[in-house]
ModelCIF file with pLDDT and N, C-alpha, C, O atoms, coordinates in Angstrom:
data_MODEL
#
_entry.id   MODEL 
#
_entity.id                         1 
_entity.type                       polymer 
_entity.pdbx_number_of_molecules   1 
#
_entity_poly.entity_id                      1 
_entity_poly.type                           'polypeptide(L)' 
_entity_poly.nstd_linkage                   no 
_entity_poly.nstd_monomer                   no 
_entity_poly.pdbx_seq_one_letter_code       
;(UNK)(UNK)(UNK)(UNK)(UNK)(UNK)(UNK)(UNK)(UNK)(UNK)(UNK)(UNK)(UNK)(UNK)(UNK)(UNK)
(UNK)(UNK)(UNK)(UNK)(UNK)(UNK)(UNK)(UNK)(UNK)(UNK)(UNK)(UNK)(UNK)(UNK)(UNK)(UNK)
(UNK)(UNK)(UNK)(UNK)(UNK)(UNK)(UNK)(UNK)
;
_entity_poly.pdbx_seq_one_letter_code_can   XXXXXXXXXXXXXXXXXXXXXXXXXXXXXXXXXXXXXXXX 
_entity_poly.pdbx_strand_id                 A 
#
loop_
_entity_poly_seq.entity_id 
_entity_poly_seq.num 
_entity_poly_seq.mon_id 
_entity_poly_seq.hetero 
1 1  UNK n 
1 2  UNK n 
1 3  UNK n 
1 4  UNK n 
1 5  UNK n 
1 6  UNK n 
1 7  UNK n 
1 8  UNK n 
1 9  UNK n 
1 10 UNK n 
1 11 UNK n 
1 12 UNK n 
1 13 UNK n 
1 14 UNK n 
1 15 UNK n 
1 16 UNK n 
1 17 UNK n 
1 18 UNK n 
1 19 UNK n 
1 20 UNK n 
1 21 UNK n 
1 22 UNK n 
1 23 UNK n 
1 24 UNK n 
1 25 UNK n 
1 26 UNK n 
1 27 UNK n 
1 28 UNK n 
1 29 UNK n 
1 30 UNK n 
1 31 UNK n 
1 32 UNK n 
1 33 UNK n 
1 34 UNK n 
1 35 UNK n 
1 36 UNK n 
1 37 UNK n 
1 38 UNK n 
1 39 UNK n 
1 40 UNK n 
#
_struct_asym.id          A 
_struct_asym.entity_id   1 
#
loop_
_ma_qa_metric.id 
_ma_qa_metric.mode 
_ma_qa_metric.name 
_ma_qa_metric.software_group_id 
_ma_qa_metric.type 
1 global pLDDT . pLDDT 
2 local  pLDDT . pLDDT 
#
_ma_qa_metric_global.metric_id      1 
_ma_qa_metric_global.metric_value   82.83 
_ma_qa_metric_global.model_id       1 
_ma_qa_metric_global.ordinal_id     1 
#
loop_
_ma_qa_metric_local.label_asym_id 
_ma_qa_metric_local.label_comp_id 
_ma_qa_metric_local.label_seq_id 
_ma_qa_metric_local.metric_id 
_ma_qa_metric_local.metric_value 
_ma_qa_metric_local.model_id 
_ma_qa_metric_local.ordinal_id 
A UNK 1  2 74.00 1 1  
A UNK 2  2 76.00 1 2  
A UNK 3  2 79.00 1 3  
A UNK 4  2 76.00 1 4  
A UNK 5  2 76.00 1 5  
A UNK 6  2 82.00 1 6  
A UNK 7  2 81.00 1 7  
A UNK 8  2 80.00 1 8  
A UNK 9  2 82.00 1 9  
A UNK 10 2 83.00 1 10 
A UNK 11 2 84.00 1 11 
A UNK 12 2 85.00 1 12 
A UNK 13 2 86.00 1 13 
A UNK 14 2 85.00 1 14 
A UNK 15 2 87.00 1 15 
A UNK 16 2 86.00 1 16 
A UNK 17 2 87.00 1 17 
A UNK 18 2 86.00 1 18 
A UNK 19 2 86.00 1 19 
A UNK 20 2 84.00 1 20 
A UNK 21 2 86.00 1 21 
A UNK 22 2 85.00 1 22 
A UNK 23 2 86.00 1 23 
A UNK 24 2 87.00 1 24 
A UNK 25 2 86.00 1 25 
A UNK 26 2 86.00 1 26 
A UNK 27 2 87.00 1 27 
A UNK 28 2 87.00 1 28 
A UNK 29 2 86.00 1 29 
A UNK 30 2 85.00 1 30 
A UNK 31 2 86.00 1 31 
A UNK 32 2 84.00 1 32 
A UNK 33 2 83.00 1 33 
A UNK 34 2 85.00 1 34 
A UNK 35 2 83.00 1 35 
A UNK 36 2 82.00 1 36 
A UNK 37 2 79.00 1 37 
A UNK 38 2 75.00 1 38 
A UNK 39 2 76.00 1 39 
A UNK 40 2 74.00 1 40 
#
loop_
_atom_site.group_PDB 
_atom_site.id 
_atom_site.type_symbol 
_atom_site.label_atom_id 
_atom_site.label_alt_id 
_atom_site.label_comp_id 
_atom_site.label_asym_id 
_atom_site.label_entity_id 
_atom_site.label_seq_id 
_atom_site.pdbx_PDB_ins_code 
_atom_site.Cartn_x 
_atom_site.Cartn_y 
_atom_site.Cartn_z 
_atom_site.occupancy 
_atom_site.B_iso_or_equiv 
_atom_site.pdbx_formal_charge 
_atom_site.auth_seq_id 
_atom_site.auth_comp_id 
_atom_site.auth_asym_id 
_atom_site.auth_atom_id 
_atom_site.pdbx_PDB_model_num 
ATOM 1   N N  . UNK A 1 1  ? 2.459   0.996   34.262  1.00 74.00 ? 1  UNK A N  1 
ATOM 2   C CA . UNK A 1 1  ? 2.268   1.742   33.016  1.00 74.00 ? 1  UNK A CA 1 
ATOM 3   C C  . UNK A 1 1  ? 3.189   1.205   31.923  1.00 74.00 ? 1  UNK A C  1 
ATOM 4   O O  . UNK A 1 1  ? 2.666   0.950   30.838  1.00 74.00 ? 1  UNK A O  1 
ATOM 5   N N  . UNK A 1 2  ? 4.210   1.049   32.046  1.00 76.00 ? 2  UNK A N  1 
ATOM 6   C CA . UNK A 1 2  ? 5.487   0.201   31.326  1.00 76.00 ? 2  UNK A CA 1 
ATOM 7   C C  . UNK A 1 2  ? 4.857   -0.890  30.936  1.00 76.00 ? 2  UNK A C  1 
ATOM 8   O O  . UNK A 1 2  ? 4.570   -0.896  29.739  1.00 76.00 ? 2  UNK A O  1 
ATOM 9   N N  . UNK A 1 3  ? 4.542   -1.826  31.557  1.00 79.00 ? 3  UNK A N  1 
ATOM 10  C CA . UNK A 1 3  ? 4.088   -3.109  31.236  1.00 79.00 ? 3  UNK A CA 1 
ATOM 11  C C  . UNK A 1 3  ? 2.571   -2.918  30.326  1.00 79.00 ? 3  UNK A C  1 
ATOM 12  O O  . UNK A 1 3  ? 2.388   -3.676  29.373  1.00 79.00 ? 3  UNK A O  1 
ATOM 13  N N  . UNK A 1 4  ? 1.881   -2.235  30.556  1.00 76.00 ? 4  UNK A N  1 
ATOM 14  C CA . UNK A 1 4  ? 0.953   -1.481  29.932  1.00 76.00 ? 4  UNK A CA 1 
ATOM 15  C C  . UNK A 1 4  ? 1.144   -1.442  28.446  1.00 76.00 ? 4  UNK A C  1 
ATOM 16  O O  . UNK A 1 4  ? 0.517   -2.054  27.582  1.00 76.00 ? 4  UNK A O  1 
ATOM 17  N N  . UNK A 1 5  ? 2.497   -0.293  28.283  1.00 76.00 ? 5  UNK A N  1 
ATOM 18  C CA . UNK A 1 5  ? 3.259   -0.097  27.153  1.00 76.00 ? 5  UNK A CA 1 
ATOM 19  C C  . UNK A 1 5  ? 3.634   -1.169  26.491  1.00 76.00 ? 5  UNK A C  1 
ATOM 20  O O  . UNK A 1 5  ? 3.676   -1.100  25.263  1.00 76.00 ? 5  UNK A O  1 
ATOM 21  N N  . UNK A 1 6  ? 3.899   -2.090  26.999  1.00 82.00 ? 6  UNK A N  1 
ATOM 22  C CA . UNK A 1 6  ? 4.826   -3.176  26.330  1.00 82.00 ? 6  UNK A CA 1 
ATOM 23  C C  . UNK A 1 6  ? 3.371   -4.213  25.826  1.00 82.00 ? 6  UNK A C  1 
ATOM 24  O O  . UNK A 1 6  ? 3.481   -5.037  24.918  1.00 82.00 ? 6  UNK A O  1 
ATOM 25  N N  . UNK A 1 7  ? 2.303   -4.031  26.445  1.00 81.00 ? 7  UNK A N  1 
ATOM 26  C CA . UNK A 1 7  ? 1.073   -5.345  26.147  1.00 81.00 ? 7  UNK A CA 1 
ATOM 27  C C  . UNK A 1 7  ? 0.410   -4.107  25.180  1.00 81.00 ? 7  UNK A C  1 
ATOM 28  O O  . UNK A 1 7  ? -0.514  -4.643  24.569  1.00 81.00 ? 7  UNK A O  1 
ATOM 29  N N  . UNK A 1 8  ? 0.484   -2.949  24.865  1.00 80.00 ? 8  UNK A N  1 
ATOM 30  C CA . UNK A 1 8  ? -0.586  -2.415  23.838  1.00 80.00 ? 8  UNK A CA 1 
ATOM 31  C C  . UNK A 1 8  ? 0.387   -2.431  22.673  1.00 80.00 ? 8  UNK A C  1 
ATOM 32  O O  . UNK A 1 8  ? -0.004  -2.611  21.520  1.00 80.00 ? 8  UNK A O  1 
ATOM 33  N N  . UNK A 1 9  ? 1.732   -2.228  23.010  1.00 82.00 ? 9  UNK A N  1 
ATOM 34  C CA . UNK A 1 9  ? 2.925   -2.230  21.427  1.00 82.00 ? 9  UNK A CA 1 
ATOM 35  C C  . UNK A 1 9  ? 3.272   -4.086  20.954  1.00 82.00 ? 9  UNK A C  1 
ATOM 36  O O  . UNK A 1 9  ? 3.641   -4.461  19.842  1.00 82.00 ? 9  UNK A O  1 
ATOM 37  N N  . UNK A 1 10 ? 3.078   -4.754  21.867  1.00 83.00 ? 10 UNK A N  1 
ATOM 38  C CA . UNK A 1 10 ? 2.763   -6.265  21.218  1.00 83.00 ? 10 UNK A CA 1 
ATOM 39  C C  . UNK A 1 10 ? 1.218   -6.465  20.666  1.00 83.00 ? 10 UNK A C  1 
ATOM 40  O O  . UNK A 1 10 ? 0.971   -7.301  19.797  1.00 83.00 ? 10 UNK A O  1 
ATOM 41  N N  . UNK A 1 11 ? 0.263   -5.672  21.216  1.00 84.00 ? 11 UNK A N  1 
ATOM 42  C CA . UNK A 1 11 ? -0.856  -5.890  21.053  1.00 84.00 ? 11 UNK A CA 1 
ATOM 43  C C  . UNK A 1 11 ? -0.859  -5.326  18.916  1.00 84.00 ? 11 UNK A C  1 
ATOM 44  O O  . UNK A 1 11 ? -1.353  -5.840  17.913  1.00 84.00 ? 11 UNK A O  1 
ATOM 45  N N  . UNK A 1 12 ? -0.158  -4.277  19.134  1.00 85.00 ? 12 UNK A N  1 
ATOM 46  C CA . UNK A 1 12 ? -0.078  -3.659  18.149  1.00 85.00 ? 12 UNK A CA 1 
ATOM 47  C C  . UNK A 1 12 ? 0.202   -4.398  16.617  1.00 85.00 ? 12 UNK A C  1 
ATOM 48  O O  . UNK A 1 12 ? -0.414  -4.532  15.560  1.00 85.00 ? 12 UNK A O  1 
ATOM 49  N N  . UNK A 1 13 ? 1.659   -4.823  17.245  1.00 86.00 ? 13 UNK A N  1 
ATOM 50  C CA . UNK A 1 13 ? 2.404   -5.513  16.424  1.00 86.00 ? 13 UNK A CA 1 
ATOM 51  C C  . UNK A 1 13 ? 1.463   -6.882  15.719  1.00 86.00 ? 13 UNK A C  1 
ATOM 52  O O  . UNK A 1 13 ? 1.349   -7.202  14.536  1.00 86.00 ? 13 UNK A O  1 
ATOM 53  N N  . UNK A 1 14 ? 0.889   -7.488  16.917  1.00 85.00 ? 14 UNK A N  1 
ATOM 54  C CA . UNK A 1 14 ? 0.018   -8.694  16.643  1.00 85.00 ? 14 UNK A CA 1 
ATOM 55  C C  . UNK A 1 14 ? -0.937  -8.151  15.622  1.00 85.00 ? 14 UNK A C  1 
ATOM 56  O O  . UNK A 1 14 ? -1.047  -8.761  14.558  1.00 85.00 ? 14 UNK A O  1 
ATOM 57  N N  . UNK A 1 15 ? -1.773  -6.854  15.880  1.00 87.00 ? 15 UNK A N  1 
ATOM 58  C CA . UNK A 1 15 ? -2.633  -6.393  14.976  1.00 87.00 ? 15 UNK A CA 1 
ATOM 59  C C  . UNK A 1 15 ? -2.025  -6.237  13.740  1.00 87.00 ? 15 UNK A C  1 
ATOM 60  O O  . UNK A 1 15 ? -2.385  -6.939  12.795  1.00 87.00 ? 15 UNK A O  1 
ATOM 61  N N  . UNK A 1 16 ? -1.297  -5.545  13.644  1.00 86.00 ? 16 UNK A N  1 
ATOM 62  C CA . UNK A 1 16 ? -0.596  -5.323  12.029  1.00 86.00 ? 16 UNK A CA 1 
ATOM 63  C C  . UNK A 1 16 ? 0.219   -6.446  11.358  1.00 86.00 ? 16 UNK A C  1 
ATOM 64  O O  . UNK A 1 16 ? 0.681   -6.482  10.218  1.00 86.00 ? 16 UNK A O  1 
ATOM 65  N N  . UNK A 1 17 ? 0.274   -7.284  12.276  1.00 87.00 ? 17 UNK A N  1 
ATOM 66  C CA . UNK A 1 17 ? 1.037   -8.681  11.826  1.00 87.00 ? 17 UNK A CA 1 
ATOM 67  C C  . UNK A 1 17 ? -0.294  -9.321  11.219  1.00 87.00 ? 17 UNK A C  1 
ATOM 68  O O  . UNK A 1 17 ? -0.066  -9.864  10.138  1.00 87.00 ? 17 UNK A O  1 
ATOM 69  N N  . UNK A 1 18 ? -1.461  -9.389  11.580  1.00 86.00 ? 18 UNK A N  1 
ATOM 70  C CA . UNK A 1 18 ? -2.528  -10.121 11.295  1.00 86.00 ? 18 UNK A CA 1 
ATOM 71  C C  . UNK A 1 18 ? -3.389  -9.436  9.938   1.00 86.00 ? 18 UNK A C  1 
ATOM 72  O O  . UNK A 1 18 ? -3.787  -10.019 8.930   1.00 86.00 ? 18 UNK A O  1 
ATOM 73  N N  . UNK A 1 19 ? -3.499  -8.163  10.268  1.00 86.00 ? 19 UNK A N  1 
ATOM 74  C CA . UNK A 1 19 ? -3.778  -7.326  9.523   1.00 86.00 ? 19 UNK A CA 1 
ATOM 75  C C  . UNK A 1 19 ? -2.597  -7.574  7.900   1.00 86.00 ? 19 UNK A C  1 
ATOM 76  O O  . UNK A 1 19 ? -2.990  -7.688  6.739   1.00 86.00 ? 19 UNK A O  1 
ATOM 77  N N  . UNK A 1 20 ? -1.729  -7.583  8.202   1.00 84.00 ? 20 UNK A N  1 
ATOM 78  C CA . UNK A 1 20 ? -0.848  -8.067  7.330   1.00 84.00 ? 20 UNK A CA 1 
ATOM 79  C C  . UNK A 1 20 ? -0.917  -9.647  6.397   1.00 84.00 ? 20 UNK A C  1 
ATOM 80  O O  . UNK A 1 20 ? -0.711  -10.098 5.271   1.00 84.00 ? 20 UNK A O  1 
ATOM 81  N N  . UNK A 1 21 ? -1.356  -10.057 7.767   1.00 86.00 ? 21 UNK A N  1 
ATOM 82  C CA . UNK A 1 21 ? -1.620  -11.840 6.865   1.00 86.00 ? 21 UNK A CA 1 
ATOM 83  C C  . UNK A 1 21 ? -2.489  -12.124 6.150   1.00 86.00 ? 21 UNK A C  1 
ATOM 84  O O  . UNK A 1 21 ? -2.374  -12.685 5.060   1.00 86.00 ? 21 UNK A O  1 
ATOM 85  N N  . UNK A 1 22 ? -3.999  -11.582 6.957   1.00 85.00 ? 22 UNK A N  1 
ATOM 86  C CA . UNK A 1 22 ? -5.049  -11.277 6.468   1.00 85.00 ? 22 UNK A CA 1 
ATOM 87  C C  . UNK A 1 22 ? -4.815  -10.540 4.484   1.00 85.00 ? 22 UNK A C  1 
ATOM 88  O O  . UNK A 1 22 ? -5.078  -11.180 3.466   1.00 85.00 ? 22 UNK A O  1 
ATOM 89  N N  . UNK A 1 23 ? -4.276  -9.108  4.548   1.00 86.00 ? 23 UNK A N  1 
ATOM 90  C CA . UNK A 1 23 ? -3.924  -8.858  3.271   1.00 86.00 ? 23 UNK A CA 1 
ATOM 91  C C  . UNK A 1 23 ? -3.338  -9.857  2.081   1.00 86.00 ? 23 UNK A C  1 
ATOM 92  O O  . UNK A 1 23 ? -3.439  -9.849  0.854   1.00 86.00 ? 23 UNK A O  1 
ATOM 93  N N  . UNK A 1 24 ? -2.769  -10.597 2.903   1.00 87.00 ? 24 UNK A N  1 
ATOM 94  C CA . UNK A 1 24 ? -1.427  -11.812 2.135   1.00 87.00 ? 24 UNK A CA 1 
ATOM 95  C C  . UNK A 1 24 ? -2.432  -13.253 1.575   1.00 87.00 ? 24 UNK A C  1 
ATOM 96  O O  . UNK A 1 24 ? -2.408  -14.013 0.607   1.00 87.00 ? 24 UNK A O  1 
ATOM 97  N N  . UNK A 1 25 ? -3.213  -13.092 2.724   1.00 86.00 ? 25 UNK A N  1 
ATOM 98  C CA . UNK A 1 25 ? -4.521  -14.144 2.363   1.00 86.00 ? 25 UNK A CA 1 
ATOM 99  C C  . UNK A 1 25 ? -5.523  -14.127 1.794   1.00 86.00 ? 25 UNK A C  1 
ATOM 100 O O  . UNK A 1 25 ? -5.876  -15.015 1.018   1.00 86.00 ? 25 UNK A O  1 
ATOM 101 N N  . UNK A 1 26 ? -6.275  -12.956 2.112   1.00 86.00 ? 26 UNK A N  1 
ATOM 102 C CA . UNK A 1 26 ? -6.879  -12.512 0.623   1.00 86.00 ? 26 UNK A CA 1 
ATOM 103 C C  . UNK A 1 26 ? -6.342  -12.471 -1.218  1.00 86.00 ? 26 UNK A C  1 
ATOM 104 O O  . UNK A 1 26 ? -6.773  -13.064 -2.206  1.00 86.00 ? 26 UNK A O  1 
ATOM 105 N N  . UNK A 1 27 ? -5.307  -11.542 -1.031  1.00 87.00 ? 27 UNK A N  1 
ATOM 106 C CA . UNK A 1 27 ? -4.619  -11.839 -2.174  1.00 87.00 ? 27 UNK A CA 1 
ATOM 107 C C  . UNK A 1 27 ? -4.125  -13.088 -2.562  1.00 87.00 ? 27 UNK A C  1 
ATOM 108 O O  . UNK A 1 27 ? -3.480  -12.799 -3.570  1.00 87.00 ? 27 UNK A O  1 
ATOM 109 N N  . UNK A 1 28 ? -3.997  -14.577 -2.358  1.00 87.00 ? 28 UNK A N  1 
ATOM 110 C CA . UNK A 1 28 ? -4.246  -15.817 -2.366  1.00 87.00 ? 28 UNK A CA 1 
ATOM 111 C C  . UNK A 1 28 ? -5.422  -16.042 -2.681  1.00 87.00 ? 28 UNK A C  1 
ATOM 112 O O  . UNK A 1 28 ? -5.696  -16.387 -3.831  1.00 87.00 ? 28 UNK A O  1 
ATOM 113 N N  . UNK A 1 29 ? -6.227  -15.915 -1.866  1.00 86.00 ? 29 UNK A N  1 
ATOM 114 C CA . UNK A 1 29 ? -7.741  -15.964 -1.950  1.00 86.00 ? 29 UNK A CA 1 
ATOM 115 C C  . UNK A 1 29 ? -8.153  -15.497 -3.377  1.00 86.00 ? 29 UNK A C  1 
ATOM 116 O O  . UNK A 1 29 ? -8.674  -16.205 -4.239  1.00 86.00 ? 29 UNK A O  1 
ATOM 117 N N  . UNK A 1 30 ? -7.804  -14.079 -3.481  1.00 85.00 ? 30 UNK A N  1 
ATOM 118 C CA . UNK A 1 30 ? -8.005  -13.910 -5.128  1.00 85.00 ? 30 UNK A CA 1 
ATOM 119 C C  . UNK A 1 30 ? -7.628  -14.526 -6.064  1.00 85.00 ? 30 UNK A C  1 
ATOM 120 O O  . UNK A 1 30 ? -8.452  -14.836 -6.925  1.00 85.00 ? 30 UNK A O  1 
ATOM 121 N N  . UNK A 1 31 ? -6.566  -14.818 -6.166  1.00 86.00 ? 31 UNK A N  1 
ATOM 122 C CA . UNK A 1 31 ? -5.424  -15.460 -6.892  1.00 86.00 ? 31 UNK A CA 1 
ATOM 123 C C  . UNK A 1 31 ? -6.053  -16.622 -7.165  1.00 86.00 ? 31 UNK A C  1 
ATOM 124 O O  . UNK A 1 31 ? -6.472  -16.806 -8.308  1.00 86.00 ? 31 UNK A O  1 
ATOM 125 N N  . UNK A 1 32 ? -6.207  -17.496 -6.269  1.00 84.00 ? 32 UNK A N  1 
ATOM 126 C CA . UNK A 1 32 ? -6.803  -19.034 -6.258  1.00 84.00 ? 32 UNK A CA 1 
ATOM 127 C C  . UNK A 1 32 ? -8.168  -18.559 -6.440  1.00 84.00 ? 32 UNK A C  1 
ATOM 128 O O  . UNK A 1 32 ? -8.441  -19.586 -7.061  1.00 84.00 ? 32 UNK A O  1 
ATOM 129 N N  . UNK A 1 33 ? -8.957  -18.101 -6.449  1.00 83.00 ? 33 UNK A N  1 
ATOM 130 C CA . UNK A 1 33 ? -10.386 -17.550 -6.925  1.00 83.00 ? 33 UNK A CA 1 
ATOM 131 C C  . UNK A 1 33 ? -10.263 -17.709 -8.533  1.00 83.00 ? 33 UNK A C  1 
ATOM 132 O O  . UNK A 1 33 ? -10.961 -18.452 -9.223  1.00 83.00 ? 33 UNK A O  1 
ATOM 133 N N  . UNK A 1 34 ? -9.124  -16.769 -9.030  1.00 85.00 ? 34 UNK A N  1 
ATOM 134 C CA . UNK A 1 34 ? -9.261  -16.150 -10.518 1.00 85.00 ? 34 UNK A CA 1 
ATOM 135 C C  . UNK A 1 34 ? -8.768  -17.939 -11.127 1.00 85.00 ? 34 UNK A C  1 
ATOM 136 O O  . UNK A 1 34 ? -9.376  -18.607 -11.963 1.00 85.00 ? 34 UNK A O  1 
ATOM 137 N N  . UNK A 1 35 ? -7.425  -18.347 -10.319 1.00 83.00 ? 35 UNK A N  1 
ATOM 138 C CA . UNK A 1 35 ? -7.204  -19.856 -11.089 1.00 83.00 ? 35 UNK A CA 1 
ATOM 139 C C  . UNK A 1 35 ? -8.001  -21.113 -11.141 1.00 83.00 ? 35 UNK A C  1 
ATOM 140 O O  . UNK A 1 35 ? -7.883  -22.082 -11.892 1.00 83.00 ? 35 UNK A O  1 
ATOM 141 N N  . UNK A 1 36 ? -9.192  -20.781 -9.765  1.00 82.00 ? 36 UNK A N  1 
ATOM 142 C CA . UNK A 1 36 ? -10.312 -21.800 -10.115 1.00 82.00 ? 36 UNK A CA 1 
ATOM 143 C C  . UNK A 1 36 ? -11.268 -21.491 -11.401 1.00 82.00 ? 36 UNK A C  1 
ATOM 144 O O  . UNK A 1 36 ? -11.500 -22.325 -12.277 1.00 82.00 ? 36 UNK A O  1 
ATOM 145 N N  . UNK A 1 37 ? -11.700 -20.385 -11.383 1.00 79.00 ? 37 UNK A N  1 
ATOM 146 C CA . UNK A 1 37 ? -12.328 -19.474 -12.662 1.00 79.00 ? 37 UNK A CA 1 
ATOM 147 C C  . UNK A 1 37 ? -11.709 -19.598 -13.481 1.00 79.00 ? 37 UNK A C  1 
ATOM 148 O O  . UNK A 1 37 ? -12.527 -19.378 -14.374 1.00 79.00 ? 37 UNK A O  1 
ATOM 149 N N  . UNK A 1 38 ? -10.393 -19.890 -14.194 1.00 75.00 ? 38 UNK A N  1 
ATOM 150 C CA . UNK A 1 38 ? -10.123 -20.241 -15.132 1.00 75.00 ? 38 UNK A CA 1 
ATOM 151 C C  . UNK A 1 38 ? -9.492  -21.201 -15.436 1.00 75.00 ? 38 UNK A C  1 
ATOM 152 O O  . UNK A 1 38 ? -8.835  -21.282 -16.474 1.00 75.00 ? 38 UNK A O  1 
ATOM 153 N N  . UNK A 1 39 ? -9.619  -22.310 -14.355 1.00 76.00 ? 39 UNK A N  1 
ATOM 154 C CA . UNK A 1 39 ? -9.507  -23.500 -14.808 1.00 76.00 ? 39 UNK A CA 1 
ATOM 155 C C  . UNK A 1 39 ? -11.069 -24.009 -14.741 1.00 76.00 ? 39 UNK A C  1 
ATOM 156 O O  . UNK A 1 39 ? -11.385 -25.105 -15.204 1.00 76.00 ? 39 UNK A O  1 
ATOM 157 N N  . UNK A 1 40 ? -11.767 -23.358 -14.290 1.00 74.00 ? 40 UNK A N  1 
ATOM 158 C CA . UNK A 1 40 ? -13.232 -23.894 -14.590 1.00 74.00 ? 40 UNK A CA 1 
ATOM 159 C C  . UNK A 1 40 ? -13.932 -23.394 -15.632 1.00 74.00 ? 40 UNK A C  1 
ATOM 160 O O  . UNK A 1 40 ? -15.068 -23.806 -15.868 1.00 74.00 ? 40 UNK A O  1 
#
Protein backbone atom coordinates (compact mmCIF):
# COMPACT_ATOMS: atom_id res chain seq x y z
CA UNK A 1 0.00 0.00 0.00
CA UNK A 2 3.04 2.39 0.81
CA UNK A 3 4.63 1.75 -2.35
CA UNK A 4 1.23 2.25 -3.88
CA UNK A 5 1.34 5.70 -2.12
CA UNK A 6 4.58 6.63 -3.24
CA UNK A 7 3.78 5.52 -7.35
CA UNK A 8 0.22 7.53 -7.28
CA UNK A 9 2.06 10.85 -5.34
CA UNK A 10 4.98 10.62 -8.13
CA UNK A 11 2.35 9.77 -10.50
CA UNK A 12 0.82 12.97 -9.31
CA UNK A 13 3.61 15.15 -9.23
CA UNK A 14 4.51 13.95 -12.92
CA UNK A 15 0.86 15.00 -13.78
CA UNK A 16 1.02 18.50 -12.46
CA UNK A 17 4.59 18.84 -13.54
CA UNK A 18 3.32 18.18 -17.15
CA UNK A 19 0.19 19.78 -16.72
CA UNK A 20 2.38 22.64 -15.73
CA UNK A 21 4.68 22.50 -18.85
CA UNK A 22 2.00 21.94 -21.03
CA UNK A 23 0.51 25.55 -19.56
CA UNK A 24 4.22 27.06 -20.02
CA UNK A 25 4.02 25.73 -23.66
CA UNK A 26 1.06 26.87 -24.76
CA UNK A 27 1.68 30.25 -23.50
CA UNK A 28 4.90 30.16 -25.87
CA UNK A 29 2.81 28.74 -28.32
CA UNK A 30 0.71 31.89 -28.07
CA UNK A 31 3.34 34.17 -27.74
CA UNK A 32 5.23 32.82 -30.85
CA UNK A 33 1.72 32.57 -32.62
CA UNK A 34 0.96 36.45 -31.91
CA UNK A 35 5.02 37.23 -33.02
CA UNK A 36 4.60 35.22 -36.21
CA UNK A 37 1.25 37.29 -36.84
CA UNK A 38 2.95 40.21 -36.46
CA UNK A 39 5.85 39.76 -38.05
CA UNK A 40 3.78 38.45 -40.88
Amino acid sequence: IEELHKQNTSLTNERDTLKHSLVNAAKKADTLTKQNQDLD
